[in-house]
C-alpha atoms as a PDB file:
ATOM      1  CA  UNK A   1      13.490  16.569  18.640  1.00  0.00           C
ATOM      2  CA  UNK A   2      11.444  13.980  17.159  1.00  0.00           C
ATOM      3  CA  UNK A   3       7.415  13.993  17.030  1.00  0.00           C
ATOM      4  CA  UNK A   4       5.062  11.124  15.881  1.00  0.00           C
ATOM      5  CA  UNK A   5       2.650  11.915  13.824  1.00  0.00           C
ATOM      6  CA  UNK A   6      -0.900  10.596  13.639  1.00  0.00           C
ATOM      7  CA  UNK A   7      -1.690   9.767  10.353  1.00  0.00           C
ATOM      8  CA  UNK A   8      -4.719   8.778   9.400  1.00  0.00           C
ATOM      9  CA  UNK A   9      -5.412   7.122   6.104  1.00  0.00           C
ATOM     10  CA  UNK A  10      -9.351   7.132   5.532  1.00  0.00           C
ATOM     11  CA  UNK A  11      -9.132  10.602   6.219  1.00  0.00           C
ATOM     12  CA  UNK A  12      -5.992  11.632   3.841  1.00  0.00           C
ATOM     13  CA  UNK A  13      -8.202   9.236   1.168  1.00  0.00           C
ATOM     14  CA  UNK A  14     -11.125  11.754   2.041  1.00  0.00           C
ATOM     15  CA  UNK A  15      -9.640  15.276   1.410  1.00  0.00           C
ATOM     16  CA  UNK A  16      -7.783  13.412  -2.033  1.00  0.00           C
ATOM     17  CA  UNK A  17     -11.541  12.433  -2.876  1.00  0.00           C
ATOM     18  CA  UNK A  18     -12.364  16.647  -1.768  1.00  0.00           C
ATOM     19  CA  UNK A  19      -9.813  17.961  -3.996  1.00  0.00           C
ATOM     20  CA  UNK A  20     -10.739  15.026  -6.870  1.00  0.00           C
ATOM     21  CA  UNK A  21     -14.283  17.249  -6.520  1.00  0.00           C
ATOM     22  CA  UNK A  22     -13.368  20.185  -5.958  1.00  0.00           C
ATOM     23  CA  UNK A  23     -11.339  20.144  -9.521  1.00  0.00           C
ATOM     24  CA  UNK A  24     -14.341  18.153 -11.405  1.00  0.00           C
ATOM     25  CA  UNK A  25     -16.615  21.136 -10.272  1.00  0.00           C
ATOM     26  CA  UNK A  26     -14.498  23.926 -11.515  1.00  0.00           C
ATOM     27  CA  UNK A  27     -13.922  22.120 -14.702  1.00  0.00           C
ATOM     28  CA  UNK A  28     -17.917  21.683 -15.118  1.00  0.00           C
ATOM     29  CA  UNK A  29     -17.830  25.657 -13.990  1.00  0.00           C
ATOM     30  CA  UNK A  30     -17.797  27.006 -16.771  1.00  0.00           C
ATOM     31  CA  UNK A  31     -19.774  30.325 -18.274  1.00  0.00           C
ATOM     32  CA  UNK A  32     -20.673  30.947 -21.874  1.00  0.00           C
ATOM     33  CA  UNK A  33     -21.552  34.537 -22.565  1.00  0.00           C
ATOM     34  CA  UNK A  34     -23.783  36.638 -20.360  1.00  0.00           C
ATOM     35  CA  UNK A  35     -25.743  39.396 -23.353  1.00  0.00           C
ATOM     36  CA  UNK A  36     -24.414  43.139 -22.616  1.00  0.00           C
ATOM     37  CA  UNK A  37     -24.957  46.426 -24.012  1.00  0.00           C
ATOM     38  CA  UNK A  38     -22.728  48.423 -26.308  1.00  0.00           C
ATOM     39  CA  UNK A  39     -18.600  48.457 -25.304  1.00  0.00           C
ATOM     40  CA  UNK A  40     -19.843  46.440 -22.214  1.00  0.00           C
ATOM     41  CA  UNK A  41     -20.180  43.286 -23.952  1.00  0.00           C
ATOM     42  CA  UNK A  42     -15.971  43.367 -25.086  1.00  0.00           C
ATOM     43  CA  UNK A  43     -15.476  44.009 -21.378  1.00  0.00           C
ATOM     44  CA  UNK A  44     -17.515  41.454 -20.250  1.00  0.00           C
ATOM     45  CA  UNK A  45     -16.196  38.482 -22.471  1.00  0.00           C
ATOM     46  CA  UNK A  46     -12.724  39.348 -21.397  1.00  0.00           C
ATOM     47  CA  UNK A  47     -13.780  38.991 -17.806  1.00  0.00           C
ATOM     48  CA  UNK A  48     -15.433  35.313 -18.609  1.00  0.00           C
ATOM     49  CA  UNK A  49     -12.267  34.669 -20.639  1.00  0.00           C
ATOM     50  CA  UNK A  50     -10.487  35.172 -17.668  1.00  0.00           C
ATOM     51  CA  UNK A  51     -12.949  33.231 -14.928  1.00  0.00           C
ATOM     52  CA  UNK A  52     -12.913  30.182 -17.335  1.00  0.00           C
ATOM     53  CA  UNK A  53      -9.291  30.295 -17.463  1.00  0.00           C
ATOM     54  CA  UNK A  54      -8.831  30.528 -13.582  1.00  0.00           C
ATOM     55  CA  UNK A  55     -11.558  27.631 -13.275  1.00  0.00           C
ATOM     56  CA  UNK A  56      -8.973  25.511 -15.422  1.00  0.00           C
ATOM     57  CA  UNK A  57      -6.016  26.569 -13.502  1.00  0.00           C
ATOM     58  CA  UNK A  58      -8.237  25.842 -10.252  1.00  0.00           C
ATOM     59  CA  UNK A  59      -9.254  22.220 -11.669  1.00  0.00           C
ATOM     60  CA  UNK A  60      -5.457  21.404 -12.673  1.00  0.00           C
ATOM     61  CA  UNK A  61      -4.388  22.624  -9.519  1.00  0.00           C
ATOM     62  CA  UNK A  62      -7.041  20.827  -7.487  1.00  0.00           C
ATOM     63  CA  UNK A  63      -5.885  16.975 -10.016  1.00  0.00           C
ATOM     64  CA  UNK A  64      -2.591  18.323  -8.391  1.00  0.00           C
ATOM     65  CA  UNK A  65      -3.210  18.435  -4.532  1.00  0.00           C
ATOM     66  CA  UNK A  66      -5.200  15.029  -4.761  1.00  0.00           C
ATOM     67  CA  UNK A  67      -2.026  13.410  -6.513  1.00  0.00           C
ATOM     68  CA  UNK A  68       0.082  14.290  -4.349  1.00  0.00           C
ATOM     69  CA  UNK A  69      -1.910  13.488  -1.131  1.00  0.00           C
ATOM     70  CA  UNK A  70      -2.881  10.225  -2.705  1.00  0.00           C
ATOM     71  CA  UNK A  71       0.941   9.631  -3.387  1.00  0.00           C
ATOM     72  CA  UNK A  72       2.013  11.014   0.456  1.00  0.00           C
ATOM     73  CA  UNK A  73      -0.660   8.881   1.838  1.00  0.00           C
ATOM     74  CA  UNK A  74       0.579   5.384   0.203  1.00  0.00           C
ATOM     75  CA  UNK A  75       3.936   6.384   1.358  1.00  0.00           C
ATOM     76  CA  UNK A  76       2.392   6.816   4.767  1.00  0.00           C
ATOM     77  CA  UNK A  77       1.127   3.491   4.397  1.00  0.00           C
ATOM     78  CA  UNK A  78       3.993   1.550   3.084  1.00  0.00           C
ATOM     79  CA  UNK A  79       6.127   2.561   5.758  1.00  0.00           C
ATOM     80  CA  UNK A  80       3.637   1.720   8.723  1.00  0.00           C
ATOM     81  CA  UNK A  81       3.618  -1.764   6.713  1.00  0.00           C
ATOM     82  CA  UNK A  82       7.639  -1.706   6.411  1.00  0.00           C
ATOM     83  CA  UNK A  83       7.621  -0.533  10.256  1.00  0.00           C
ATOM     84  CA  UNK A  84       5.325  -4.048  11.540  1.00  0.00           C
ATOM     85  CA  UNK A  85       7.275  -6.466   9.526  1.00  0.00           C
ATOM     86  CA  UNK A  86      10.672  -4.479  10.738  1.00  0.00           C
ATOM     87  CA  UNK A  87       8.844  -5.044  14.247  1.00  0.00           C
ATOM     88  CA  UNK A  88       7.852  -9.164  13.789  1.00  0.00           C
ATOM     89  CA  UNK A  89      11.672  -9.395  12.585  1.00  0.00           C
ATOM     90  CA  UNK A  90      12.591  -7.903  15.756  1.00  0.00           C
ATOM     91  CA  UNK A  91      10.513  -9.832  18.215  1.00  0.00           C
ATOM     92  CA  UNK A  92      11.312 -13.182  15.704  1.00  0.00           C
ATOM     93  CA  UNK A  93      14.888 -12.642  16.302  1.00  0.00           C
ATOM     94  CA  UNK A  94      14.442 -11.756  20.289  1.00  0.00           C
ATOM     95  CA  UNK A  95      12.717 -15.168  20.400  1.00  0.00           C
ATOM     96  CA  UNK A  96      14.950 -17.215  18.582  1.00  0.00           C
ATOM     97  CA  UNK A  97      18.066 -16.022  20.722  1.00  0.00           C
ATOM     98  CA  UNK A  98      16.378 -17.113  24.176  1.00  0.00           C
END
């Protein structure tokens, strides 16, 4: 069973441009050192340790999504453009047989 699908590329371009942000913000999300007392302070660094390093994995993640929608999209649009010159061909070729 076959289905069209709508595809719309300003939109696909938008949530690329979302993801191209989102990634930039966790990058710039960074946190330094919040002061603790005592044993709480070892505890506490850890924990930043660990947000910074999930920030990174969110901003490499995030470079990720908007590559690949950027890449789906031009497919998307190479193949609508492949699809209208497959159509002229077809309608060229009708008309020169009549």
């Amino acid at each position: 069973m076959s289905q069209d699908i709508e595809w719309h590329p300003e939109y696909v371009a938008q949530a690329a441009k979302k993801a191209d942000d989102a990634g930039e913000s966790a990058t710039k999300t960074r946190l330094s050192s919040i002061p603790a007392a005592g044993s709480s302070q070892e505890i506490l660094d850890s924990l930043i340790g660990e947000m910074n390093n999930l920030a990174d994995q969110i901003a490499f993640a995030a470079a990720g999504i908007s590559h690949a929608v950027t890449e789906v999209n031009q497919a998307f649009i190479r193949v609508e453009a492949d699809n209208q010159d497959i159509a002229r061909s077809v309608i060229l070729s009708s008309r020169n047989n009549h």
